[in-house]
N, C-alpha and C. Protein backbone atom coordinates (compact mmCIF):
# COMPACT_ATOMS: atom_id res chain seq x y z
N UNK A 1 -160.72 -49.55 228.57
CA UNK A 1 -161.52 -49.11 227.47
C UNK A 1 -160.83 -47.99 226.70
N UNK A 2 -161.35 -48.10 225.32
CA UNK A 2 -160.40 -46.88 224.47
C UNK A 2 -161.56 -45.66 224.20
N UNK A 3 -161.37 -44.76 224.84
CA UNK A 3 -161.97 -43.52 224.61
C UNK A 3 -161.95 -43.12 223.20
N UNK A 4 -160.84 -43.03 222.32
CA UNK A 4 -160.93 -42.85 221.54
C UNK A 4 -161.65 -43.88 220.05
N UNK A 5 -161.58 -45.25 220.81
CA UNK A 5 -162.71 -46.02 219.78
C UNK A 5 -164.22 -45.73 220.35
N UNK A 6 -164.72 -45.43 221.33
CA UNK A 6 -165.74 -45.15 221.72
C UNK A 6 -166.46 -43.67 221.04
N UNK A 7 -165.44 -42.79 221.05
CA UNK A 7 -166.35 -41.59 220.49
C UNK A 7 -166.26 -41.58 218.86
N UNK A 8 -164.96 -42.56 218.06
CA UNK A 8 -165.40 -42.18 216.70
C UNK A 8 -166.77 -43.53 216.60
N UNK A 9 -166.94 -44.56 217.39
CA UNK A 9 -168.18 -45.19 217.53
C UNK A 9 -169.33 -44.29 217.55
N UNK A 10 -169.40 -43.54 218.50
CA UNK A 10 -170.44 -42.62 218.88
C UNK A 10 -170.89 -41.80 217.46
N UNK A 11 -169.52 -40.99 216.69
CA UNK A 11 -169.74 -40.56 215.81
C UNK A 11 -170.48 -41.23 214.67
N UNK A 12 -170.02 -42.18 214.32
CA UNK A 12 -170.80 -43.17 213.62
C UNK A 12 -171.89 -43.50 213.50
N UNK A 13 -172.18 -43.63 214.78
CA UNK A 13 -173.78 -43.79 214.97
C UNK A 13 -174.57 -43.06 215.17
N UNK A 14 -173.68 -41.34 215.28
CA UNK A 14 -174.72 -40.14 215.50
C UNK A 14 -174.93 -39.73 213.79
N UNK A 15 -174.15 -40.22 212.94
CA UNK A 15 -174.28 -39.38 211.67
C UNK A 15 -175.19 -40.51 211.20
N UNK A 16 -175.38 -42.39 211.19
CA UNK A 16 -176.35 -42.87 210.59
C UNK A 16 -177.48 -42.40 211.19
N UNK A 17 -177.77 -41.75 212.37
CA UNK A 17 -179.28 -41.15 212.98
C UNK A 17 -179.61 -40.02 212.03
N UNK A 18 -178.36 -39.18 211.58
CA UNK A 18 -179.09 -38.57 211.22
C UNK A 18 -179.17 -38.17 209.87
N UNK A 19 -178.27 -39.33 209.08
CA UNK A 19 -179.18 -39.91 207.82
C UNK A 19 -180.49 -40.12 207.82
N UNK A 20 -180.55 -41.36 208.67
CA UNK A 20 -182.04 -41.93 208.83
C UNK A 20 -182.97 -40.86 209.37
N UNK A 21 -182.55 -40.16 209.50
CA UNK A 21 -184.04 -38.89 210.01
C UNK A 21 -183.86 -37.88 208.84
N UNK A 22 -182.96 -37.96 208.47
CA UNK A 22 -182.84 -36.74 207.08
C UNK A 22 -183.96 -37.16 205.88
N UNK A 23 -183.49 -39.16 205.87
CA UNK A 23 -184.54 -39.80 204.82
C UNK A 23 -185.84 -39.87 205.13
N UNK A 24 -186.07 -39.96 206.55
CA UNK A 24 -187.57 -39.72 206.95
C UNK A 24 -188.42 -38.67 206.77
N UNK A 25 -187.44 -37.73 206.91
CA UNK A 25 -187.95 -36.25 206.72
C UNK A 25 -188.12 -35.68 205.59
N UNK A 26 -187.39 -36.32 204.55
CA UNK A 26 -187.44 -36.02 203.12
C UNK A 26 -188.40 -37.03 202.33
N UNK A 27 -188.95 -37.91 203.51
CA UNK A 27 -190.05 -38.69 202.88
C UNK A 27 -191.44 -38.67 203.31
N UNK A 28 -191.54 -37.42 204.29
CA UNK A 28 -192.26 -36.69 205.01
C UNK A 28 -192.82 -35.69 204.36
N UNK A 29 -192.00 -35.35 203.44
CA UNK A 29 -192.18 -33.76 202.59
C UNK A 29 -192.41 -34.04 201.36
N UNK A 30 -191.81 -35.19 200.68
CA UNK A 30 -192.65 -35.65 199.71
C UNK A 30 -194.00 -36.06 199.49
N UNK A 31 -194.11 -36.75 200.97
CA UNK A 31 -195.77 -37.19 201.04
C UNK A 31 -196.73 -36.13 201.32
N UNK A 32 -195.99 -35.02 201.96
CA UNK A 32 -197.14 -33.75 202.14
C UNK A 32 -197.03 -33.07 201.10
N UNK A 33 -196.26 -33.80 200.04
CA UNK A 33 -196.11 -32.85 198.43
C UNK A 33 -197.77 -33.41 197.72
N UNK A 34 -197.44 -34.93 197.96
CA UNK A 34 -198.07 -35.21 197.06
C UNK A 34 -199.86 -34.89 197.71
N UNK A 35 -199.66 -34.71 199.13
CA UNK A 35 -201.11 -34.50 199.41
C UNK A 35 -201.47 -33.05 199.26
N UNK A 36 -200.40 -32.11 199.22
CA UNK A 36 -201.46 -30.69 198.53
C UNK A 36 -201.89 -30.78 197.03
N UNK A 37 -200.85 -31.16 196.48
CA UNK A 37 -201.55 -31.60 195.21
C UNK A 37 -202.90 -32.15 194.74
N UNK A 38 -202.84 -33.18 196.30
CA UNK A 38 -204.12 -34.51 195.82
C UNK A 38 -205.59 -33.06 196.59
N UNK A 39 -205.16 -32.65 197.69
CA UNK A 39 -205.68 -31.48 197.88
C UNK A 39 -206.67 -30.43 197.05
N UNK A 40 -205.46 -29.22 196.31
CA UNK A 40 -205.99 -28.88 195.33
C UNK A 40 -206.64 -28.89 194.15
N UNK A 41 -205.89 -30.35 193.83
CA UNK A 41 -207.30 -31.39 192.59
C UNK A 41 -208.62 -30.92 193.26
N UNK A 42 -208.60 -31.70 194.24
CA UNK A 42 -210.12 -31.66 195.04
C UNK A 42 -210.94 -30.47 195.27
N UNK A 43 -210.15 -29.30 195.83
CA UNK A 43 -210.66 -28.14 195.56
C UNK A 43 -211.35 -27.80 193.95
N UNK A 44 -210.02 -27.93 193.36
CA UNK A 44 -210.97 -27.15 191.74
C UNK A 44 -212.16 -28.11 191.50
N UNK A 45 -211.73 -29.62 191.45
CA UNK A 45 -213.17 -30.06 191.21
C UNK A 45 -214.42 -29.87 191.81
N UNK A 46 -214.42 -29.09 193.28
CA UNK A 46 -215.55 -28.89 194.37
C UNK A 46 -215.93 -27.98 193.89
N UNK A 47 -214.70 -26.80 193.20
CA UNK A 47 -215.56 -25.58 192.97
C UNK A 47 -215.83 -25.44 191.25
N UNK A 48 -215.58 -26.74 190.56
CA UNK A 48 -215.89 -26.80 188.79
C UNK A 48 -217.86 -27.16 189.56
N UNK A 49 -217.94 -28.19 190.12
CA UNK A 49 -219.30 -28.78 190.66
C UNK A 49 -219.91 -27.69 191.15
N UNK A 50 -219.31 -26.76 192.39
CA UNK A 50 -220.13 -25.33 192.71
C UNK A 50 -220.96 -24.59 191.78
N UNK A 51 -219.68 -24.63 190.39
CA UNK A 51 -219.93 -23.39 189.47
C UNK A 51 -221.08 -24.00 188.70
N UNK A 52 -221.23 -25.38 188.62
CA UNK A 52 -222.77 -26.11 187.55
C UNK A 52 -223.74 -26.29 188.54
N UNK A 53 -223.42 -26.51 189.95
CA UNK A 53 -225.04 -26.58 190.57
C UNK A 53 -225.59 -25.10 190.89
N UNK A 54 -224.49 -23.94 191.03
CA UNK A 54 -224.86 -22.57 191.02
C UNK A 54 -225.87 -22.45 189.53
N UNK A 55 -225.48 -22.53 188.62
CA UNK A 55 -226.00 -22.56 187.39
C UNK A 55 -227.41 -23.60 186.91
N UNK A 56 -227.34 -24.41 187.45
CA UNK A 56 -228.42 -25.59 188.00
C UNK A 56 -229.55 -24.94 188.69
N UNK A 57 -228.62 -24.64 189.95
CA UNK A 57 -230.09 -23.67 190.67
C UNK A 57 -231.02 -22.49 189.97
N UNK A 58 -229.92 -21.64 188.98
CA UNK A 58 -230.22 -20.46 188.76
C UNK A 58 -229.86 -20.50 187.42
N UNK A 59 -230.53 -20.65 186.39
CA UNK A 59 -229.90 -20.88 184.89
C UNK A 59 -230.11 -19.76 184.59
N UNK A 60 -231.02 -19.14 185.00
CA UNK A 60 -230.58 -17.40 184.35
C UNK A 60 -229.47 -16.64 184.38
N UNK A 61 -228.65 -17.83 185.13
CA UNK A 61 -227.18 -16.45 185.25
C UNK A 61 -226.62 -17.72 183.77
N UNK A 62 -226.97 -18.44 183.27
CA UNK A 62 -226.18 -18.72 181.97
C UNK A 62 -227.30 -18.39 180.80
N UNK A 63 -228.56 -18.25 181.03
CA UNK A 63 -228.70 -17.52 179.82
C UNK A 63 -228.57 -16.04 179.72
N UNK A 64 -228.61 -15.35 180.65
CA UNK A 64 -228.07 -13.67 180.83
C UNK A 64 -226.62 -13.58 179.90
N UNK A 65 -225.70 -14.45 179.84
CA UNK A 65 -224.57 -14.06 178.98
C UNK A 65 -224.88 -14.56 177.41
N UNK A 66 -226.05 -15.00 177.33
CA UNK A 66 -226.52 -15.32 175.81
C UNK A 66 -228.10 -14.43 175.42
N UNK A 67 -228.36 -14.20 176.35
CA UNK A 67 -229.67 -13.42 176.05
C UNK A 67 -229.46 -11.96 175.46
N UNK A 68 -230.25 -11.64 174.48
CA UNK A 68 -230.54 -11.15 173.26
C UNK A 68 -231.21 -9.29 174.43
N UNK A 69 -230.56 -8.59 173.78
CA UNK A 69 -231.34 -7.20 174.52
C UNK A 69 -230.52 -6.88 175.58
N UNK A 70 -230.93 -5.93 176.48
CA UNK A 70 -230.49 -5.28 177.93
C UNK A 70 -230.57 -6.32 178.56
N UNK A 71 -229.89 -6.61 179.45
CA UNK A 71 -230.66 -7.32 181.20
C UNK A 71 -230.54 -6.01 182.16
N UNK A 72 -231.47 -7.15 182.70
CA UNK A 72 -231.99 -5.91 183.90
C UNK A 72 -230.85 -5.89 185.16
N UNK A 73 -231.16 -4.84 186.04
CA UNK A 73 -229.86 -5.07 187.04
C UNK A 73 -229.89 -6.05 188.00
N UNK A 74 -230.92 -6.81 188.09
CA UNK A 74 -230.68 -8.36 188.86
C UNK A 74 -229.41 -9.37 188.11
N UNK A 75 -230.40 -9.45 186.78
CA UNK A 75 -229.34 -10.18 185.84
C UNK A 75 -227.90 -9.70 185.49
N UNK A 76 -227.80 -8.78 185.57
CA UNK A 76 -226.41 -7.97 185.48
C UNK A 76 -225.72 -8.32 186.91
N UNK A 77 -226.66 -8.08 187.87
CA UNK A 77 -225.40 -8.62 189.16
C UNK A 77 -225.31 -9.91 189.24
N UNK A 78 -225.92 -10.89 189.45
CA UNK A 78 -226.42 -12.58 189.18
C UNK A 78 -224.98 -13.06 188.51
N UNK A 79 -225.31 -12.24 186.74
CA UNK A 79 -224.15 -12.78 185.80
C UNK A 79 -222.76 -12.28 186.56
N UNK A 80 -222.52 -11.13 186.66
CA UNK A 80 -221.12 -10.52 187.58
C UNK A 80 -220.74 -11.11 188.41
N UNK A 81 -221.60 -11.25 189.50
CA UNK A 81 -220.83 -11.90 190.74
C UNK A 81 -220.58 -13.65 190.20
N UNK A 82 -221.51 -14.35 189.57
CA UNK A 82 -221.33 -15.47 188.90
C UNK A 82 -219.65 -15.33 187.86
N UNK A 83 -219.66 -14.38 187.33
CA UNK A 83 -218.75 -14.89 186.59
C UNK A 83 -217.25 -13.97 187.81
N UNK A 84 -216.93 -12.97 188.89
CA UNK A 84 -216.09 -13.14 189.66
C UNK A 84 -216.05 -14.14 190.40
N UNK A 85 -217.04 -14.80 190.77
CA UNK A 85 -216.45 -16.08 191.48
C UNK A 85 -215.53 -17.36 190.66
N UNK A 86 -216.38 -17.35 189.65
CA UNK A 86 -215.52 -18.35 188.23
C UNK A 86 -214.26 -17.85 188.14
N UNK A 87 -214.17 -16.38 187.84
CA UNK A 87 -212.31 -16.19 187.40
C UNK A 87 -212.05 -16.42 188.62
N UNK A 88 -212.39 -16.25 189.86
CA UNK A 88 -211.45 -15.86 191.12
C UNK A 88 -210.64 -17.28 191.61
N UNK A 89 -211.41 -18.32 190.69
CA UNK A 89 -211.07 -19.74 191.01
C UNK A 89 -210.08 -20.00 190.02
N UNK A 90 -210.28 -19.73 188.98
CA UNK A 90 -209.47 -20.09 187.75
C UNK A 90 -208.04 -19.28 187.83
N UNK A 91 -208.34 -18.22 188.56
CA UNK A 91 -207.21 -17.48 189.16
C UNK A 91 -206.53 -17.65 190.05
N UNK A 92 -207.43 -18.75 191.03
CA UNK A 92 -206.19 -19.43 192.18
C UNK A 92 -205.42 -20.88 191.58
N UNK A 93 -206.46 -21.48 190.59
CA UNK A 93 -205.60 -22.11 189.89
C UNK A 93 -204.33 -22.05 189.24
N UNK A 94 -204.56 -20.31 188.32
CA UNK A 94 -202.95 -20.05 187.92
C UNK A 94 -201.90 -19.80 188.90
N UNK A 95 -202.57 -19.34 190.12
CA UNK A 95 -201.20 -18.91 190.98
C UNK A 95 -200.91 -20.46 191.58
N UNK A 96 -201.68 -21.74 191.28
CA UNK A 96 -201.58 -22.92 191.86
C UNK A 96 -200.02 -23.20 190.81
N UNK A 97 -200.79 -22.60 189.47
CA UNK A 97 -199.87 -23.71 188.35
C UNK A 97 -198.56 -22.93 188.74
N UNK A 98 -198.90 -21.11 189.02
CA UNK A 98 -196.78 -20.52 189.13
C UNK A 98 -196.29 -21.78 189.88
N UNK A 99 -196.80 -21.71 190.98
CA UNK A 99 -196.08 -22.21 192.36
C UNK A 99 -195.73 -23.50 192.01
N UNK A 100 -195.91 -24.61 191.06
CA UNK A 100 -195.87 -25.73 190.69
C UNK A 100 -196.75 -26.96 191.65
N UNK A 101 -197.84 -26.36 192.36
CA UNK A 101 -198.35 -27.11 192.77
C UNK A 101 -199.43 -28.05 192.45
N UNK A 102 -200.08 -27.66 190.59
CA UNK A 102 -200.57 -27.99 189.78
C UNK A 102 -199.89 -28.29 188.48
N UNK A 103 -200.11 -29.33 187.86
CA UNK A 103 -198.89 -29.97 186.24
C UNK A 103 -200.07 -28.88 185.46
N UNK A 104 -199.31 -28.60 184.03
CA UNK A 104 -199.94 -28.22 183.28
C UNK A 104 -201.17 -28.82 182.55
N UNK A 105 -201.11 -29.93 182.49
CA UNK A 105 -202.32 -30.73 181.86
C UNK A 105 -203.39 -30.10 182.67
N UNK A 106 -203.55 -29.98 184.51
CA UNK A 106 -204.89 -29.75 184.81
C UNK A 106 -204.96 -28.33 184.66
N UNK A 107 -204.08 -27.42 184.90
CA UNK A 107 -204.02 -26.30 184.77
C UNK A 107 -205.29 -25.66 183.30
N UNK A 108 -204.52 -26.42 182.41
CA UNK A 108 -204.81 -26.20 180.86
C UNK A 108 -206.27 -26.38 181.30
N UNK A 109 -206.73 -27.88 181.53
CA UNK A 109 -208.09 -28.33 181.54
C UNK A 109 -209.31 -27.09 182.20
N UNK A 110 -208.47 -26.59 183.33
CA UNK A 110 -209.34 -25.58 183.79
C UNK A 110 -209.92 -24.21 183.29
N UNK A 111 -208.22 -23.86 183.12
CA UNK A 111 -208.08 -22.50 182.32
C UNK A 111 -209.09 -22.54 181.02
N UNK A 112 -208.57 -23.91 180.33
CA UNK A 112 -210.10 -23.47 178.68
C UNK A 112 -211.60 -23.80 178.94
N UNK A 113 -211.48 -23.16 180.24
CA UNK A 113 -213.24 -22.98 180.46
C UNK A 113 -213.44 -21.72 180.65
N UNK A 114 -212.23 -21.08 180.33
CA UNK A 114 -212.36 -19.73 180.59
C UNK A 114 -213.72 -19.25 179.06
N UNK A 115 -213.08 -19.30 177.93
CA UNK A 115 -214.02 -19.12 176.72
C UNK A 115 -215.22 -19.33 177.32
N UNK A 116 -215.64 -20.45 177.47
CA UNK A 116 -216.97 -20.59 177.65
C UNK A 116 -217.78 -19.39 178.48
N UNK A 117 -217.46 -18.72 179.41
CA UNK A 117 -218.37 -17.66 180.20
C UNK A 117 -218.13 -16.56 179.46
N UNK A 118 -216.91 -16.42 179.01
CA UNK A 118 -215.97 -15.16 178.59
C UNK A 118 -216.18 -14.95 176.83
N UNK A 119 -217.03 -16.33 176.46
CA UNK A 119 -216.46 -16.50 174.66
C UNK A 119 -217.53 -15.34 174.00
N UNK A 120 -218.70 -15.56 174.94
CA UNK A 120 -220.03 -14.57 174.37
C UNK A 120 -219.51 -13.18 174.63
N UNK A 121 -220.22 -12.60 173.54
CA UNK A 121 -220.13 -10.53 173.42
C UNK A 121 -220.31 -9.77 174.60
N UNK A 122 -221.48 -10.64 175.74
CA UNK A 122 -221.90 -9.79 176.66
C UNK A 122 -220.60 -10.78 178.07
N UNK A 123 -220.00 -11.81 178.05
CA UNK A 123 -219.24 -12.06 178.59
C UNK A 123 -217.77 -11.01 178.38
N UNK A 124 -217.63 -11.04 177.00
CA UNK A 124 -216.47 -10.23 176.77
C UNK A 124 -216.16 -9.04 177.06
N UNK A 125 -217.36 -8.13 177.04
CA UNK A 125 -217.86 -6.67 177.01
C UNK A 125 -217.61 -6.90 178.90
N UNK A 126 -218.66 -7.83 179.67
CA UNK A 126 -218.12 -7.52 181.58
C UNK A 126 -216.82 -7.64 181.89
N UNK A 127 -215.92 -8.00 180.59
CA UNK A 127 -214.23 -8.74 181.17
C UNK A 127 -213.57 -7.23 180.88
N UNK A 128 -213.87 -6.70 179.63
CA UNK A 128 -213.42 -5.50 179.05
C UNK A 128 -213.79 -4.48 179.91
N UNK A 129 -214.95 -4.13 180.70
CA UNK A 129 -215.78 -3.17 181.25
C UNK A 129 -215.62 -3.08 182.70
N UNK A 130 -215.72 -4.63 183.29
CA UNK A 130 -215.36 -4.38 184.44
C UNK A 130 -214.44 -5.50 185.31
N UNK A 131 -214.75 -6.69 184.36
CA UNK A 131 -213.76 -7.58 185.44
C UNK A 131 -212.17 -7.80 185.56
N UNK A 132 -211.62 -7.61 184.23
CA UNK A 132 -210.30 -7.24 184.39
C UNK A 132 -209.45 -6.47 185.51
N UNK A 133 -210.29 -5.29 186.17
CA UNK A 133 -210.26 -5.03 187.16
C UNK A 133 -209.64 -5.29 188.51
N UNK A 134 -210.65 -6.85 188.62
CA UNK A 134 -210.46 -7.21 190.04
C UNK A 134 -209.39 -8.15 190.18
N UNK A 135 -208.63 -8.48 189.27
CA UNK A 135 -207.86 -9.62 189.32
C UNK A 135 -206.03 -9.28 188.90
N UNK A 136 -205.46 -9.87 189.26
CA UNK A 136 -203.87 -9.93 189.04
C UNK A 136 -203.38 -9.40 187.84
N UNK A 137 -202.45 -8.87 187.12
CA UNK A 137 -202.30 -8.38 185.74
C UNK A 137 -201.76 -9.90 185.20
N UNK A 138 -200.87 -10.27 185.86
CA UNK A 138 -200.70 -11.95 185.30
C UNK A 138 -201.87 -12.47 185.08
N UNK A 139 -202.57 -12.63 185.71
CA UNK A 139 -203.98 -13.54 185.55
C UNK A 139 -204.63 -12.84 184.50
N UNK A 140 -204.72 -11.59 184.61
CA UNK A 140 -205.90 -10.72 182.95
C UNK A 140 -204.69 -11.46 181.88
N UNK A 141 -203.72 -11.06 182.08
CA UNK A 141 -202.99 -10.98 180.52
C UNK A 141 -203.27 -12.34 180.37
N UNK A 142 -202.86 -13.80 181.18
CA UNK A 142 -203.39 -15.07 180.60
C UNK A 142 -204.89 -15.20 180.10
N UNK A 143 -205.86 -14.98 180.61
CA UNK A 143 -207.45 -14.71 180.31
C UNK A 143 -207.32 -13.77 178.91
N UNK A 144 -206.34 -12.83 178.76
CA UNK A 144 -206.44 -11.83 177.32
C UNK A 144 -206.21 -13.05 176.27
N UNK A 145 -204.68 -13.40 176.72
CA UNK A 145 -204.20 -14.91 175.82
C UNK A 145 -205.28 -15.70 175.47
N UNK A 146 -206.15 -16.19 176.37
CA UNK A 146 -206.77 -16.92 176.46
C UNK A 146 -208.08 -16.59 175.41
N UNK A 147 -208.42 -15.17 175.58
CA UNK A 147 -209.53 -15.11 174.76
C UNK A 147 -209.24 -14.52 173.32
N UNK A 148 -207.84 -14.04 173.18
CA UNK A 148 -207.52 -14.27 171.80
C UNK A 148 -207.52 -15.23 170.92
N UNK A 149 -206.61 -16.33 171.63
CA UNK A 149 -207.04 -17.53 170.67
C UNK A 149 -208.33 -18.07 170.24
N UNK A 150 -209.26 -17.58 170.96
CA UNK A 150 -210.71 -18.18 170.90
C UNK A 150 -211.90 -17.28 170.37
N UNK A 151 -210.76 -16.05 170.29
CA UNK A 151 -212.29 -15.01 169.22
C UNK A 151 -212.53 -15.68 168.17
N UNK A 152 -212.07 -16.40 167.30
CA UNK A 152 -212.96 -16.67 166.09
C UNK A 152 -214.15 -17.72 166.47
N UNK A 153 -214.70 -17.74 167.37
CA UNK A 153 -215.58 -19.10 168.01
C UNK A 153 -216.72 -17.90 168.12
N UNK A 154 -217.71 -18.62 167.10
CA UNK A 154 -218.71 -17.20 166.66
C UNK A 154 -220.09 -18.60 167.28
N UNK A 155 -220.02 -19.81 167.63
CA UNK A 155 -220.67 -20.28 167.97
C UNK A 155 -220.32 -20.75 169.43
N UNK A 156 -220.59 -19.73 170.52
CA UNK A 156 -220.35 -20.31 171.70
C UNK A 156 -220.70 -21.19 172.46
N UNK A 157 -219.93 -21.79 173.38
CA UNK A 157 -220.39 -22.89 174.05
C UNK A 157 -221.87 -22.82 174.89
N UNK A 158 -222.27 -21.29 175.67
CA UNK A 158 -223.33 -21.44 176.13
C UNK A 158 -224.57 -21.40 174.98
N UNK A 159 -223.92 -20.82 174.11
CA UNK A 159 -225.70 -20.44 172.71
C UNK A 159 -225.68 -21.98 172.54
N UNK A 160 -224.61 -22.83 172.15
CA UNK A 160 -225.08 -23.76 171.87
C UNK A 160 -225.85 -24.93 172.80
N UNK A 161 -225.74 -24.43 174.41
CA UNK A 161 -225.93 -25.45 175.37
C UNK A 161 -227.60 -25.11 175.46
N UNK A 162 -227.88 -23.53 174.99
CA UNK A 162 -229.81 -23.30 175.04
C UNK A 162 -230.04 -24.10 173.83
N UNK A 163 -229.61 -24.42 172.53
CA UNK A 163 -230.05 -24.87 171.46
C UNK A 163 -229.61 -26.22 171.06
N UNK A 164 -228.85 -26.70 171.83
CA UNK A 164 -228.48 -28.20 170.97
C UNK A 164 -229.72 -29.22 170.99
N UNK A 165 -230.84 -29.02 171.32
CA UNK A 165 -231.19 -30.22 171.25
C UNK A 165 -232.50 -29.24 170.10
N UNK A 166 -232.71 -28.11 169.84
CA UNK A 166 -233.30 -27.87 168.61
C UNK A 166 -233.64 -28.39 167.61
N UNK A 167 -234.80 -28.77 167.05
CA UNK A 167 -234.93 -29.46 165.85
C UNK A 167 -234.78 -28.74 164.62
């Protein structure tokens, strides 16, 4: 027997192993790519559904950011903690989109729901007053972006959601 055809044999067949496990493994990591992705979809949509049956249960925390006068300090905490839980999501979304674990299309889709809580005077005034605060300076300055482009929107999405069906 030739020792020396035997081990460049050996070699041969130790480097196609570990091709074939390199391609397995790199097709291993693609598929757990594509399932955080399929993942985090699922999350934002659990917590887009949270944020309307929260609002469902309790519609006073969406007319408190359209209602006319003071609110009282129920409604003031109700609307607050309602609207930190909203950015705190929309905020794990952006650190979803740095990381590239979200495409921009859903990113976008999420992010311009920011206006809507944020578009009203008394939304703008808790972002200015106190919620800017609690969150990332990346994340305020996108939400600033965000509500610049959208100050001229003098008819907001929630005034119009108490009145659209007005005669």
């Amino acid at each position: 027997m030739n020792w020396d055809a035997i081990s460049a044999v050996s070699q041969i067949v130790g480097v196609i192993v570990v091709v074939v496990t390199l391609i397995y493994l790199a097709a291993q990591v693609r598929q757990g790519n594509v399932f955080a992705k399929l993942q985090a979809r699922q999350r934002m949509i659990e917590q887009a559904e949270s944020e309307l049956y929260a609002q469902m249960a309790d519609p006073s925390i969406t007319h408190s950011n359209v209602k006319e006068g003071a609110l009282t300090e129920d409604e003031q905490a109700r609307l607050s903690l309602f609207l930190i839980n909203f950015l705190r999501q929309r905020e794990w979304e952006w650190v979803l989109h740095q990381e590239g674990v979200i495409d921009s299309s859903a990113f976008l889709t999420y992010r311009d729901v920011i206006p809507i809580h944020l578009g009203t005077p008394r939304g703008r005034r808790w972002w200015r007053c106190l919620g800017h605060h609690a969150f990332d300076p990346g994340f305020v300055e996108q939400v600033n972006q965000v509500l610049a482009e959208s100050e001229s929107d003098v008819n907001t999405y929630l005034q119009v959601m108490r009145t659209w069906d007005n005669p």
